[in-house]
C-alpha atoms as a PDB file:
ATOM      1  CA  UNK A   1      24.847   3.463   2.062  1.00  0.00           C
ATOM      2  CA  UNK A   2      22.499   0.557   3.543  1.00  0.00           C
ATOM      3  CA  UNK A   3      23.302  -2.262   0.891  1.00  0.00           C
ATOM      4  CA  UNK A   4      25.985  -4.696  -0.099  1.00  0.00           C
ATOM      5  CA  UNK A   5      25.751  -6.000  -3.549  1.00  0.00           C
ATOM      6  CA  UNK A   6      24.713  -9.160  -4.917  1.00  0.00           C
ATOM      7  CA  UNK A   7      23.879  -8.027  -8.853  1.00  0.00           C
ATOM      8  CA  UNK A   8      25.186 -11.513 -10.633  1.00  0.00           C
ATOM      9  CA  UNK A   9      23.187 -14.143  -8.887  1.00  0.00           C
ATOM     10  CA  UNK A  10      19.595 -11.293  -8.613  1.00  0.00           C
ATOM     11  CA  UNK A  11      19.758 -10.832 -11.837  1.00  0.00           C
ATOM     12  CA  UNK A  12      20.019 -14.265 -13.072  1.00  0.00           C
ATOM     13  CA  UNK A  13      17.503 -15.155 -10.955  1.00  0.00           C
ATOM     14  CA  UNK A  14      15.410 -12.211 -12.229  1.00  0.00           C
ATOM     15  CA  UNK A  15      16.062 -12.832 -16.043  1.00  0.00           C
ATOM     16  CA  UNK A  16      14.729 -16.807 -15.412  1.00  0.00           C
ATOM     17  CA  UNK A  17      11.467 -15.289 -13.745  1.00  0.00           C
ATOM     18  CA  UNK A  18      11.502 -13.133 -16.444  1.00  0.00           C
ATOM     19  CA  UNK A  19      11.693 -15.822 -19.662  1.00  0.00           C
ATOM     20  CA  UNK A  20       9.053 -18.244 -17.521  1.00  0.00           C
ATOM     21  CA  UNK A  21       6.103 -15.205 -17.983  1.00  0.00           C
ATOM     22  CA  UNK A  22       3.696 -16.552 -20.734  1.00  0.00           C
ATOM     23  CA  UNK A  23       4.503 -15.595 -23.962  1.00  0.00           C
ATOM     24  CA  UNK A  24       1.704 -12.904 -24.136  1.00  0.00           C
ATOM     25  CA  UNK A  25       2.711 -11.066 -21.424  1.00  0.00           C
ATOM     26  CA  UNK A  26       6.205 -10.941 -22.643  1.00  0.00           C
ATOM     27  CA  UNK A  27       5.606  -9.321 -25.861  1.00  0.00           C
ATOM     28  CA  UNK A  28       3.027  -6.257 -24.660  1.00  0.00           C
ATOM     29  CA  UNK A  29       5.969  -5.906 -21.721  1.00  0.00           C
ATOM     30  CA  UNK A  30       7.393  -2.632 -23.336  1.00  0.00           C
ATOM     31  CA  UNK A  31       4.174  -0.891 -23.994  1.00  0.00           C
ATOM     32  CA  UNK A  32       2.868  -1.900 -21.209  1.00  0.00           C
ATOM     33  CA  UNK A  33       5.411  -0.616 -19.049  1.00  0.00           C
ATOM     34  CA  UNK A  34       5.486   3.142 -20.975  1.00  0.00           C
ATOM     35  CA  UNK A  35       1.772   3.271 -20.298  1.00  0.00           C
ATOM     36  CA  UNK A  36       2.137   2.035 -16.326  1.00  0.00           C
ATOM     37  CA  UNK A  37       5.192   4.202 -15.331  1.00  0.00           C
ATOM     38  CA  UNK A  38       4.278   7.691 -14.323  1.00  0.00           C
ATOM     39  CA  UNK A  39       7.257   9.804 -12.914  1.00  0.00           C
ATOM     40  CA  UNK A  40       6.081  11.872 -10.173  1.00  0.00           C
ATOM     41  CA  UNK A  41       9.601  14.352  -9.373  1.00  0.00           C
ATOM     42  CA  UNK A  42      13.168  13.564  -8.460  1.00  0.00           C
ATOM     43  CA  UNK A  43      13.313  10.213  -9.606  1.00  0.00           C
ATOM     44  CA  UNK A  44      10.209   8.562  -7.618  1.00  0.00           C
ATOM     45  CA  UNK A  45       7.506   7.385  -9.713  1.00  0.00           C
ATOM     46  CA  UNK A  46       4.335   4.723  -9.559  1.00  0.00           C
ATOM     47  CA  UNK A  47       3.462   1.384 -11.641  1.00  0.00           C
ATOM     48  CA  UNK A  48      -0.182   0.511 -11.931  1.00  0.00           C
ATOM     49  CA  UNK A  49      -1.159  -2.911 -12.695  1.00  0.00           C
ATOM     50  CA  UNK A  50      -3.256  -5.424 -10.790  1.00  0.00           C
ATOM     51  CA  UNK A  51      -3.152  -4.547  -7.104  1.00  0.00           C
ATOM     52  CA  UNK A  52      -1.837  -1.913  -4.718  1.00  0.00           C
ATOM     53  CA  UNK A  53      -0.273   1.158  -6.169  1.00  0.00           C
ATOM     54  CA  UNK A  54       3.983   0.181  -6.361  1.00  0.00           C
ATOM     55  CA  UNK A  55       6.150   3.034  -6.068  1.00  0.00           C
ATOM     56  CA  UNK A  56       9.432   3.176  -7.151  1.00  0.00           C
ATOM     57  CA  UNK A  57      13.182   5.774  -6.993  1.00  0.00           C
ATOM     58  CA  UNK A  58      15.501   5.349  -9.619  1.00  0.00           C
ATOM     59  CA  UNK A  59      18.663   7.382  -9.329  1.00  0.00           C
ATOM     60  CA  UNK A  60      21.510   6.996 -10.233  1.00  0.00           C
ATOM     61  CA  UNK A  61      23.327   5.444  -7.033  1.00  0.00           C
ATOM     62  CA  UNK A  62      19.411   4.401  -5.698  1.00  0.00           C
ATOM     63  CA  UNK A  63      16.691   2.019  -6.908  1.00  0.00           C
ATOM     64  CA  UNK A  64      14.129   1.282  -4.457  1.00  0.00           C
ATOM     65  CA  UNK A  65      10.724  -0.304  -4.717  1.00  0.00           C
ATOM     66  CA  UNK A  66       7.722   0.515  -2.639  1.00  0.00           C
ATOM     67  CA  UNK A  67       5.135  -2.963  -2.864  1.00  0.00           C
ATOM     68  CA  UNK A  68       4.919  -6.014  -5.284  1.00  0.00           C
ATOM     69  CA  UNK A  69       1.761  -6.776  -6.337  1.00  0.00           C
ATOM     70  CA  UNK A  70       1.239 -10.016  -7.966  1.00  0.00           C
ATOM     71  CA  UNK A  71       4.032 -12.441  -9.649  1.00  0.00           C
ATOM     72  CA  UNK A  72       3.179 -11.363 -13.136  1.00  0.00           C
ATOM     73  CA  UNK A  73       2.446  -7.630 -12.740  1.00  0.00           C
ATOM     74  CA  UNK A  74       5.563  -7.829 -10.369  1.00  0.00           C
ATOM     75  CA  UNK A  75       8.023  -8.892 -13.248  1.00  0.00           C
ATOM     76  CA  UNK A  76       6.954  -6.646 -16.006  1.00  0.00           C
ATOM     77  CA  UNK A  77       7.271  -3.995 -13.289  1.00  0.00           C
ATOM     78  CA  UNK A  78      10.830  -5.161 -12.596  1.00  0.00           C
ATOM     79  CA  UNK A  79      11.654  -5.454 -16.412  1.00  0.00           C
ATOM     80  CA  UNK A  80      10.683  -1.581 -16.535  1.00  0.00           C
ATOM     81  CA  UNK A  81      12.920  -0.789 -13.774  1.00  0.00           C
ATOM     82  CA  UNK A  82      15.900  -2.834 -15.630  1.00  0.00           C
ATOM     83  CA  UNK A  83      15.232  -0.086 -18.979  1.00  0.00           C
ATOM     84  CA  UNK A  84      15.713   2.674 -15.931  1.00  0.00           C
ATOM     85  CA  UNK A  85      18.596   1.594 -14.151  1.00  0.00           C
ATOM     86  CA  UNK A  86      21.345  -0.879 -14.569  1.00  0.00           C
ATOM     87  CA  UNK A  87      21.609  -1.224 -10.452  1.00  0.00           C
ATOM     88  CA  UNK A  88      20.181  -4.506  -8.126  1.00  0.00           C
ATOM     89  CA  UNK A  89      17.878  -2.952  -5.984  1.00  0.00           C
ATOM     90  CA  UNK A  90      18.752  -1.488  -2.829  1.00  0.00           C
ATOM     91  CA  UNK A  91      15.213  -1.771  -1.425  1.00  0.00           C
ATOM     92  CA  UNK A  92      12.253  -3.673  -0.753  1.00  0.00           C
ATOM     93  CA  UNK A  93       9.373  -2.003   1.067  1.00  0.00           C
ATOM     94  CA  UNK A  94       6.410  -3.586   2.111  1.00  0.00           C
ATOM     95  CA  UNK A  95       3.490  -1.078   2.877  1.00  0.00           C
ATOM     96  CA  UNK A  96       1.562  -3.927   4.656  1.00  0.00           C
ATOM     97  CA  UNK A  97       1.333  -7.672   4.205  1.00  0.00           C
ATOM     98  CA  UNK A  98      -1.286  -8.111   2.017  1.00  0.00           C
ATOM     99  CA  UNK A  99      -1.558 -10.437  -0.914  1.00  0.00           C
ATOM    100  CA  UNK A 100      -2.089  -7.690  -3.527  1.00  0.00           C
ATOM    101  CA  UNK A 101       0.873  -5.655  -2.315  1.00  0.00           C
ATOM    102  CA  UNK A 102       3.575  -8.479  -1.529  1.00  0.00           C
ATOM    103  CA  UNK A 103       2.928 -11.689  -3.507  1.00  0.00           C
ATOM    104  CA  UNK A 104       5.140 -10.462  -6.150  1.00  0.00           C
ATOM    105  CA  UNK A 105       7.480 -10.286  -3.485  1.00  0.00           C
ATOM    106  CA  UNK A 106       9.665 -13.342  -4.622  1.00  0.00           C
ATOM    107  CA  UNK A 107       9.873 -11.980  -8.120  1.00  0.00           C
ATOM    108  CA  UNK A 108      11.024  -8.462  -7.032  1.00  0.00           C
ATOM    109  CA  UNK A 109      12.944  -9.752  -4.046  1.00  0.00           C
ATOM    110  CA  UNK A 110      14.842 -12.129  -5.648  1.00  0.00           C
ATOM    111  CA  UNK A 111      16.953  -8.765  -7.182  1.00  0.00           C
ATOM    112  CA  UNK A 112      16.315  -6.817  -3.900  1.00  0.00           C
ATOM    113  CA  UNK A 113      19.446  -6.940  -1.135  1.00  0.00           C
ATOM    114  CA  UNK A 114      16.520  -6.347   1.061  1.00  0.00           C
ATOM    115  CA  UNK A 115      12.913  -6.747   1.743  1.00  0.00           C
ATOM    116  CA  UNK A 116      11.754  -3.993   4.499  1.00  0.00           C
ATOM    117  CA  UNK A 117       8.778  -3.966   6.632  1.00  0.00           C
ATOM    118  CA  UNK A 118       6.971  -3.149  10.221  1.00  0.00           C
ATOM    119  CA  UNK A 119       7.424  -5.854  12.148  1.00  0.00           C
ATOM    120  CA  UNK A 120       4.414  -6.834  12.318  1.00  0.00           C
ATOM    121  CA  UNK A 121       3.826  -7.595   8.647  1.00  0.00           C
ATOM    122  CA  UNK A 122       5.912 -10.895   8.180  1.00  0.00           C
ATOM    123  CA  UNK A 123       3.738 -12.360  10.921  1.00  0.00           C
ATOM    124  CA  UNK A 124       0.466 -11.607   9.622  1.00  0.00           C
ATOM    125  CA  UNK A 125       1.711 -12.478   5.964  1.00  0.00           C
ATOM    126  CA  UNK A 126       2.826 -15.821   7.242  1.00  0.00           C
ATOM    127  CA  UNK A 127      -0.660 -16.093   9.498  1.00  0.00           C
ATOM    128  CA  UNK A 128      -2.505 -15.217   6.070  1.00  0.00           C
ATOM    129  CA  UNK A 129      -0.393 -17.813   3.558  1.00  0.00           C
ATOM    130  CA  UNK A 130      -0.761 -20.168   6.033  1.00  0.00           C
ATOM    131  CA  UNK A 131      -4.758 -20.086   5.988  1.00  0.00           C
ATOM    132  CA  UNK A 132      -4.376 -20.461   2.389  1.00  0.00           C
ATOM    133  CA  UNK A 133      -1.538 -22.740   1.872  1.00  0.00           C
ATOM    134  CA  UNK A 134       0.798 -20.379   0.164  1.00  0.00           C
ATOM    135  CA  UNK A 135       3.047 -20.392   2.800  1.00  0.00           C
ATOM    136  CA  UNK A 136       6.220 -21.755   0.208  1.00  0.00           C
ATOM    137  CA  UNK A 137       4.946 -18.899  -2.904  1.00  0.00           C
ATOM    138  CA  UNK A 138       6.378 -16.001   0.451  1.00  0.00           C
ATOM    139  CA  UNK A 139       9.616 -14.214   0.277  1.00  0.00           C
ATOM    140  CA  UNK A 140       9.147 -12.275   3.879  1.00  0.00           C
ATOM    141  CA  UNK A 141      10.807  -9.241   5.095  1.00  0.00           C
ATOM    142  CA  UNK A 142      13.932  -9.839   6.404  1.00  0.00           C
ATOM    143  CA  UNK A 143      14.540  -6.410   8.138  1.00  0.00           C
ATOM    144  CA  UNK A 144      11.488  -4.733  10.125  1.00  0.00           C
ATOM    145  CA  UNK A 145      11.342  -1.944  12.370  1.00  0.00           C
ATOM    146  CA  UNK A 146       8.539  -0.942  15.159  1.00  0.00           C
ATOM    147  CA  UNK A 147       7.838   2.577  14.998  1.00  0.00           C
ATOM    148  CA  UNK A 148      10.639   4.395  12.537  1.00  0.00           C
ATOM    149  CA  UNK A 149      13.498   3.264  10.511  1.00  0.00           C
ATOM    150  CA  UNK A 150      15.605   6.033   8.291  1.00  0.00           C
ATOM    151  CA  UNK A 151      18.540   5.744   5.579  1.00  0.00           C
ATOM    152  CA  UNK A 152      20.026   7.377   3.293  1.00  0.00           C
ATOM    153  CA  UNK A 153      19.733   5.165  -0.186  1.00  0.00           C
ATOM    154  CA  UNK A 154      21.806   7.289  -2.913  1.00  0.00           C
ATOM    155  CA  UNK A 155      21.395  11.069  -2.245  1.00  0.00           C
ATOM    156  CA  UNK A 156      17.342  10.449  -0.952  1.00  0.00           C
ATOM    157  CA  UNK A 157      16.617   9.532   2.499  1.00  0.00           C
ATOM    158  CA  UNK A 158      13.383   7.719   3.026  1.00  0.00           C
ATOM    159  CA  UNK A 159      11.688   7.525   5.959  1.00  0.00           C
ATOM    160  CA  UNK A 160       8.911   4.780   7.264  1.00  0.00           C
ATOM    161  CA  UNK A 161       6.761   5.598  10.166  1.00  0.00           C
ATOM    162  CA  UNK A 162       3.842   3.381  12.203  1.00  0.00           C
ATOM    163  CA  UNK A 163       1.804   5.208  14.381  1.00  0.00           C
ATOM    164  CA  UNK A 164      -0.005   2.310  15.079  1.00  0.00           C
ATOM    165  CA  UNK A 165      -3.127   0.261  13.968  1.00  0.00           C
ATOM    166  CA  UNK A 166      -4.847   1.389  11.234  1.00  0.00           C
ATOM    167  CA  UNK A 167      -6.040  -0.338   7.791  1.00  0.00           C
ATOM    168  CA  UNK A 168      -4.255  -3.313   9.499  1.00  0.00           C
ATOM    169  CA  UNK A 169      -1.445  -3.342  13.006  1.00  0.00           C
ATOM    170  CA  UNK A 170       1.546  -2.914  10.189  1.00  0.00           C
ATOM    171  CA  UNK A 171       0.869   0.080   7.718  1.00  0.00           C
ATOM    172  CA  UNK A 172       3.962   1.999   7.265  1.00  0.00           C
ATOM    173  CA  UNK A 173       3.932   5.557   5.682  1.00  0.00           C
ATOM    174  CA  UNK A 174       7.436   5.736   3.617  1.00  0.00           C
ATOM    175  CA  UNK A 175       8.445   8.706   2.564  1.00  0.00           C
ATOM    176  CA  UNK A 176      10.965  10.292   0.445  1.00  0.00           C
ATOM    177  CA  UNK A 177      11.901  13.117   2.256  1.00  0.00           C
ATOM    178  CA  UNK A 178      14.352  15.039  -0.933  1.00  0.00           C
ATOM    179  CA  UNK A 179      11.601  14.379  -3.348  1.00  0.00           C
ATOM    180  CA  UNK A 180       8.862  14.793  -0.601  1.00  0.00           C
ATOM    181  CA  UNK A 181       6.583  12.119  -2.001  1.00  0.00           C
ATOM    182  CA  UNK A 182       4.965   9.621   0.168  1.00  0.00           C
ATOM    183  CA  UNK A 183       3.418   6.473   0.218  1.00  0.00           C
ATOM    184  CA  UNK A 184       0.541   5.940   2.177  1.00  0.00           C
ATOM    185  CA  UNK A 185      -0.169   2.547   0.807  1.00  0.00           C
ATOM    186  CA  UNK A 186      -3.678   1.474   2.010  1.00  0.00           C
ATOM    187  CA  UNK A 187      -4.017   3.891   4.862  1.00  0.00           C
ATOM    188  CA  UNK A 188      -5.796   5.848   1.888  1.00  0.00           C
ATOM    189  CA  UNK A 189      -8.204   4.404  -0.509  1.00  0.00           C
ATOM    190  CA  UNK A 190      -8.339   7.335  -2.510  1.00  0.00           C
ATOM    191  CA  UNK A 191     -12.516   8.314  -1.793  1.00  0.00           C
ATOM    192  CA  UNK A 192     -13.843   4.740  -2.497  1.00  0.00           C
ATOM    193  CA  UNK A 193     -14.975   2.439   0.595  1.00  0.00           C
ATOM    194  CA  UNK A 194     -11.760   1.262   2.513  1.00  0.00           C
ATOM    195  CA  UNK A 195     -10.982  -2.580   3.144  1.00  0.00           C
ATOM    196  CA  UNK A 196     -11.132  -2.669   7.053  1.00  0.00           C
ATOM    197  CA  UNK A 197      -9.059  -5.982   8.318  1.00  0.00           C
ATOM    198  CA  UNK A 198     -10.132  -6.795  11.852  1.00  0.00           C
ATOM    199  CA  UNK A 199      -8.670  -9.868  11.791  1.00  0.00           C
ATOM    200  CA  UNK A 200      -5.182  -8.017  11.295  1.00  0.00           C
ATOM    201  CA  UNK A 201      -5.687  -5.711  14.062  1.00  0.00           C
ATOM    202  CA  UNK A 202      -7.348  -2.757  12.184  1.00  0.00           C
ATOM    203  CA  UNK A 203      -8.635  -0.150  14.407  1.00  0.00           C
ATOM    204  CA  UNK A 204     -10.981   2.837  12.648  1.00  0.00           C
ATOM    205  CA  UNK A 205     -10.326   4.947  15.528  1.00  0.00           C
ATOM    206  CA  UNK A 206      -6.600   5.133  15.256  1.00  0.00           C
ATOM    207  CA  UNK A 207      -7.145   5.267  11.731  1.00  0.00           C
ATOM    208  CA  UNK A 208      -8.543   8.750  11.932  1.00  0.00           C
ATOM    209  CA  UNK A 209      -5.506   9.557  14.373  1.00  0.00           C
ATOM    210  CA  UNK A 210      -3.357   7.942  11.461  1.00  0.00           C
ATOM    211  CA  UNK A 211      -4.817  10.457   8.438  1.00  0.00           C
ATOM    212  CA  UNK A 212      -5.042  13.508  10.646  1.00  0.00           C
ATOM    213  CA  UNK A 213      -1.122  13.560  11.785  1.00  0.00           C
ATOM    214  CA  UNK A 214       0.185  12.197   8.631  1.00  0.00           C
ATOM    215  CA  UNK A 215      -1.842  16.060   7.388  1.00  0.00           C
ATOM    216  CA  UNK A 216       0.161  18.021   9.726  1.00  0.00           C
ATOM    217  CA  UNK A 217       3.561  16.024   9.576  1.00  0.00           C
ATOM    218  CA  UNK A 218       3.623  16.657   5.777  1.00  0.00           C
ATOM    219  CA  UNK A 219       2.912  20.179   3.997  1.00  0.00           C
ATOM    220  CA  UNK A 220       1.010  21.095   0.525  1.00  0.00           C
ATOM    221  CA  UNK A 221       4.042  20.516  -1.200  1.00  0.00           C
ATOM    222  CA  UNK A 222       3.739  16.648  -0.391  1.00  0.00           C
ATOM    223  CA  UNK A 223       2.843  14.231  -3.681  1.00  0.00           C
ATOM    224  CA  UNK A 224       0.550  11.519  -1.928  1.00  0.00           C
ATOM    225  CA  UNK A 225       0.811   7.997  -3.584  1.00  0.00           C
ATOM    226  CA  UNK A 226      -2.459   6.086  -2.693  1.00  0.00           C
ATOM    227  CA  UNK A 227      -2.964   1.998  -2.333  1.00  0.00           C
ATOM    228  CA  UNK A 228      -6.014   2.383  -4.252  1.00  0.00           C
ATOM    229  CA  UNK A 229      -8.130   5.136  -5.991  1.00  0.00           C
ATOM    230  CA  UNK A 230     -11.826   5.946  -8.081  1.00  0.00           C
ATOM    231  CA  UNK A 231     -11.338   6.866 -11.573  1.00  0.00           C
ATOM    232  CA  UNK A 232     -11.907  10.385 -10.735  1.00  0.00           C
ATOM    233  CA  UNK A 233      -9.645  10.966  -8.149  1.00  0.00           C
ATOM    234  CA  UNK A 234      -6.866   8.675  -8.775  1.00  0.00           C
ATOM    235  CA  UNK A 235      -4.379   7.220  -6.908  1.00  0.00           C
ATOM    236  CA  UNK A 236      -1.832  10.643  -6.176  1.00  0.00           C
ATOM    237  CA  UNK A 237      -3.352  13.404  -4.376  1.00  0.00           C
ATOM    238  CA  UNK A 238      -2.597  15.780  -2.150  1.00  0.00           C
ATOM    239  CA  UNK A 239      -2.942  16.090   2.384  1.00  0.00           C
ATOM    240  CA  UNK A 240      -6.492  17.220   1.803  1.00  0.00           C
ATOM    241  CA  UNK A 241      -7.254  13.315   0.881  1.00  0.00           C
ATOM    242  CA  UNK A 242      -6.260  12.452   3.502  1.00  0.00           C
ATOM    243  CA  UNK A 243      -8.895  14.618   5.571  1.00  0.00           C
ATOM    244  CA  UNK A 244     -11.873  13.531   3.208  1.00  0.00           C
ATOM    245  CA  UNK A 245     -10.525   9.723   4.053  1.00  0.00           C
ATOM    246  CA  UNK A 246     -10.818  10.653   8.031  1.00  0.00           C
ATOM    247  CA  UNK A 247     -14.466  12.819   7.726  1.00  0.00           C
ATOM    248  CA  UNK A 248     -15.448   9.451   5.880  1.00  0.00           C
ATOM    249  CA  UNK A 249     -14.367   6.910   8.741  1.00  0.00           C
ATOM    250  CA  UNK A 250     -15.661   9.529  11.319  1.00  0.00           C
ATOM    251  CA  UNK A 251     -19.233   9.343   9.575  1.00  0.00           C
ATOM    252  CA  UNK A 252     -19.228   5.530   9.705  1.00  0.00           C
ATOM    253  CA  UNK A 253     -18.130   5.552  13.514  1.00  0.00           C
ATOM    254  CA  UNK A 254     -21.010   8.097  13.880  1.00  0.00           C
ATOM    255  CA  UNK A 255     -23.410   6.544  12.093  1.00  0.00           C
ATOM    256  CA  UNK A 256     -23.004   2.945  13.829  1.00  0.00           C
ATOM    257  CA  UNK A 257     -22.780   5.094  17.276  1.00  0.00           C
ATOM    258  CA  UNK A 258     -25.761   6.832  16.475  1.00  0.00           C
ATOM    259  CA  UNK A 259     -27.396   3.584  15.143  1.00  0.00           C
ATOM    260  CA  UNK A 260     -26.544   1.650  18.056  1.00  0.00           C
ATOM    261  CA  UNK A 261     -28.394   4.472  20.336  1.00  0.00           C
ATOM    262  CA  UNK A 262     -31.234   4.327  18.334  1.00  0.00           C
ATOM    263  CA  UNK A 263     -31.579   0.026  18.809  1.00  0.00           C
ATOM    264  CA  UNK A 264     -30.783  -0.473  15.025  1.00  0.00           C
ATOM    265  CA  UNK A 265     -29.432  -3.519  13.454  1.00  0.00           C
ATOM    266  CA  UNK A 266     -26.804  -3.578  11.611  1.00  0.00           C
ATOM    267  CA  UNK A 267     -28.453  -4.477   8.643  1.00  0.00           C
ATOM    268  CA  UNK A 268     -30.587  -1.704   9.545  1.00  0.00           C
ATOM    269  CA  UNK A 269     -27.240   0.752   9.965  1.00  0.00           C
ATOM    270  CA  UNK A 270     -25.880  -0.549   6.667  1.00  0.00           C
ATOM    271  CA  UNK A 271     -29.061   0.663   4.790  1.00  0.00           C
ATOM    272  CA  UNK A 272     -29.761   3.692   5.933  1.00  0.00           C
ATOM    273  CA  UNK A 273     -26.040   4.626   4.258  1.00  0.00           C
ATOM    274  CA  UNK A 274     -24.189   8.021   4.733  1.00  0.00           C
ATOM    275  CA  UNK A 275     -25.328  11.159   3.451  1.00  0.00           C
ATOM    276  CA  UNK A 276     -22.737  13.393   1.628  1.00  0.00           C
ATOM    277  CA  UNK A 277     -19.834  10.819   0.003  1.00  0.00           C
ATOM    278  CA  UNK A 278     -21.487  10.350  -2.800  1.00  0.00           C
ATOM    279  CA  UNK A 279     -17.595  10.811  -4.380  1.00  0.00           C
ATOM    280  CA  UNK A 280     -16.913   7.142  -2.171  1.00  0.00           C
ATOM    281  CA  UNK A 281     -19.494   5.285  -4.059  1.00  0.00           C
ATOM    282  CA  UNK A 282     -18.040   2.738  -6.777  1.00  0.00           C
ATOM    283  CA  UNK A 283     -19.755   2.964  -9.974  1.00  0.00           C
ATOM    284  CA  UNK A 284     -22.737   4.898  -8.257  1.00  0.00           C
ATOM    285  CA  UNK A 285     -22.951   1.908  -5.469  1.00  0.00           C
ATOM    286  CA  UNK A 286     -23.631   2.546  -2.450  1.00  0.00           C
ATOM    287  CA  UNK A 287     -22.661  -0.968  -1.701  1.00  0.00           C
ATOM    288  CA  UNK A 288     -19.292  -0.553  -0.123  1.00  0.00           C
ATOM    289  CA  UNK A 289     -20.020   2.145   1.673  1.00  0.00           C
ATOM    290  CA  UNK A 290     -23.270  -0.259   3.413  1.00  0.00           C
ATOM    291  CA  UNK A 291     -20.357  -2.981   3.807  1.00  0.00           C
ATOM    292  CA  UNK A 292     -17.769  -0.864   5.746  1.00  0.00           C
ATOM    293  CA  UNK A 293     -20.773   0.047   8.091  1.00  0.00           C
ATOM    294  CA  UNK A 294     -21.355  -3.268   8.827  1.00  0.00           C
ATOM    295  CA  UNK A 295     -17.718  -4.126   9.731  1.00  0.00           C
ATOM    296  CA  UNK A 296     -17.378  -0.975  11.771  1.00  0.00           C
ATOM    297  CA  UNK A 297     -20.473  -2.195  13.728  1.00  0.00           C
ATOM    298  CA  UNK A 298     -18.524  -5.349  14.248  1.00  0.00           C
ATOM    299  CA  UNK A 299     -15.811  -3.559  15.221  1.00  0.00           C
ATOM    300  CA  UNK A 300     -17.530  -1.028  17.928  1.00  0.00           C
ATOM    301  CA  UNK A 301     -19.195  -3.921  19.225  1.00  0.00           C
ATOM    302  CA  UNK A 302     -16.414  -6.146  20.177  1.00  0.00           C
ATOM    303  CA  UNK A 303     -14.485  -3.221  21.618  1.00  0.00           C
ATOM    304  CA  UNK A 304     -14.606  -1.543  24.962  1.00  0.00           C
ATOM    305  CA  UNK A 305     -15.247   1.989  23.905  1.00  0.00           C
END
């Protein structure tokens, strides 16, 4: 077992975050929470609120949470949990650092033993809070790993995985290898245009590397949990998302490449659009889909192909 136990002081400290929520919130919290908890099999399960996907394991020697969200979405979440299980929580993962998937970070980690993460992710949370003077609001990962970490929490064994720069340099894929569900956080934006994050070290081309061995490491069995989804297709899914997410980054690569040969801007590239994802459009907008061309045009021009 990873964790020692510190249940008295977390959950004081999680019943005072708890009575500061604004009155409103406090009184929808039990409906809410029935209509935001989905099971998925074994005892892993999603929230949905505002922000990335959370996941979550509740069994009976095991609760583990996968993301954070926001302070206020973060607490109802964590008052749900409390109905499920009477344990602290073993388990904090961070997906990646940011803001929508870890600022509810000090209301969840404050009843966590501990908040995981790629190493990377602290540092670019800290690089990002700092930029926007939030740098005190942070409760950081205090144990990272660089290209696997593995326990055994209860009787499931998760296991996180980087293979390397993708949606940003510290997306980990965690997965629950008894109930074989993973998390893919926002490695897949479930057919809508993808956030690309230069600035964090986000690399299209790996990204494609990313989607297409994360397919053959997992099976059709596999339960995919998504950072982010359209109305149609949601935000669980199954290894053939994760294809349709690498044909649509190949297509932008292609178009810019083609583009480029052709002595287009990128205004010009942005446009002229992609033919055949209509399902990536947001409310029939092309819009994203021109606005992820013009960052991958960014990011094949400041790169030594």
């Amino acid at each position: 077992m990873f964790i020692s136990r510190r249940s008295f002081l977390s959950k004081s400290a999680m019943l005072a975050t708890l009575a500061s929520l604004p009155s409103s919130l406090r009184s929808f919290g039990s409906a809410f929470q029935a209509q935001n908890f989905t099971p998925i099999r074994r005892g892993v399960g999603i929230f949905e609120s505002r922000g990335g996907t959370i996941g979550w394991l509740v069994r009976p020697e095991a609760l583990a949470v996968v993301d954070s969200q926001f302070p206020e979405s973060a607490a109802v979440c964590l008052e749900g949990l409390k109905e499920r299980s009477d344990r602290t929580m073993d388990l904090l993962i961070n997906s990646h650092h940011h803001g929508d998937h870890t600022a509810g970070n000090a209301v969840l980690g404050a009843d966590a033993d501990h908040i995981l993460a790629h190493a990377n992710v602290p540092i670019l949370q800290r690089r990002s809070a700092e930029k926007n003077n939030s740098v005190e609001a942070q409760k950081f990962a205090d144990v990272t790993f660089e290209e696997t970490w593995e326990e055994s929490v209860g009787d499931e064994n998760i296991k996180l995985s980087y293979f390397g720069p993708g949606h940003t340099s510290g997306d980990a894929i965690i997965h629950f290898q008894e109930a074989n569900v993973v998390h893919m956080g926002d490695l897949v934006f479930n057919h809508r245009p993808a956030y690309i994050d230069l600035a964090a070290g986000a690399s299209t081309r790996n990204w494609i590397s990313i989607l297409e061995r994360a397919y053959k490491e997992f099976t059709d069995d596999t339960v995919f949990i998504y950072g982010h989804g359209n109305p149609t297709h949601g935000i669980l899914g199954t290894r053939d998302d994760l294809l349709a997410s690498a044909d649509y980054f190949t297509a932008l690569r292609k178009a810019v490449s083609d583009g480029i040969r052709d002595g287009k801007t990128t205004d010009e590239i942005a446009a002229k659009g992609l033919e055949g994802f209509d399902s990536f459009k947001v409310n029939g907008s092309a819009d994203g889909i021109a606005g992820n061309l013009k960052t991958v045009f960014e990011e094949v021009t400041q790169t030594v192909e």
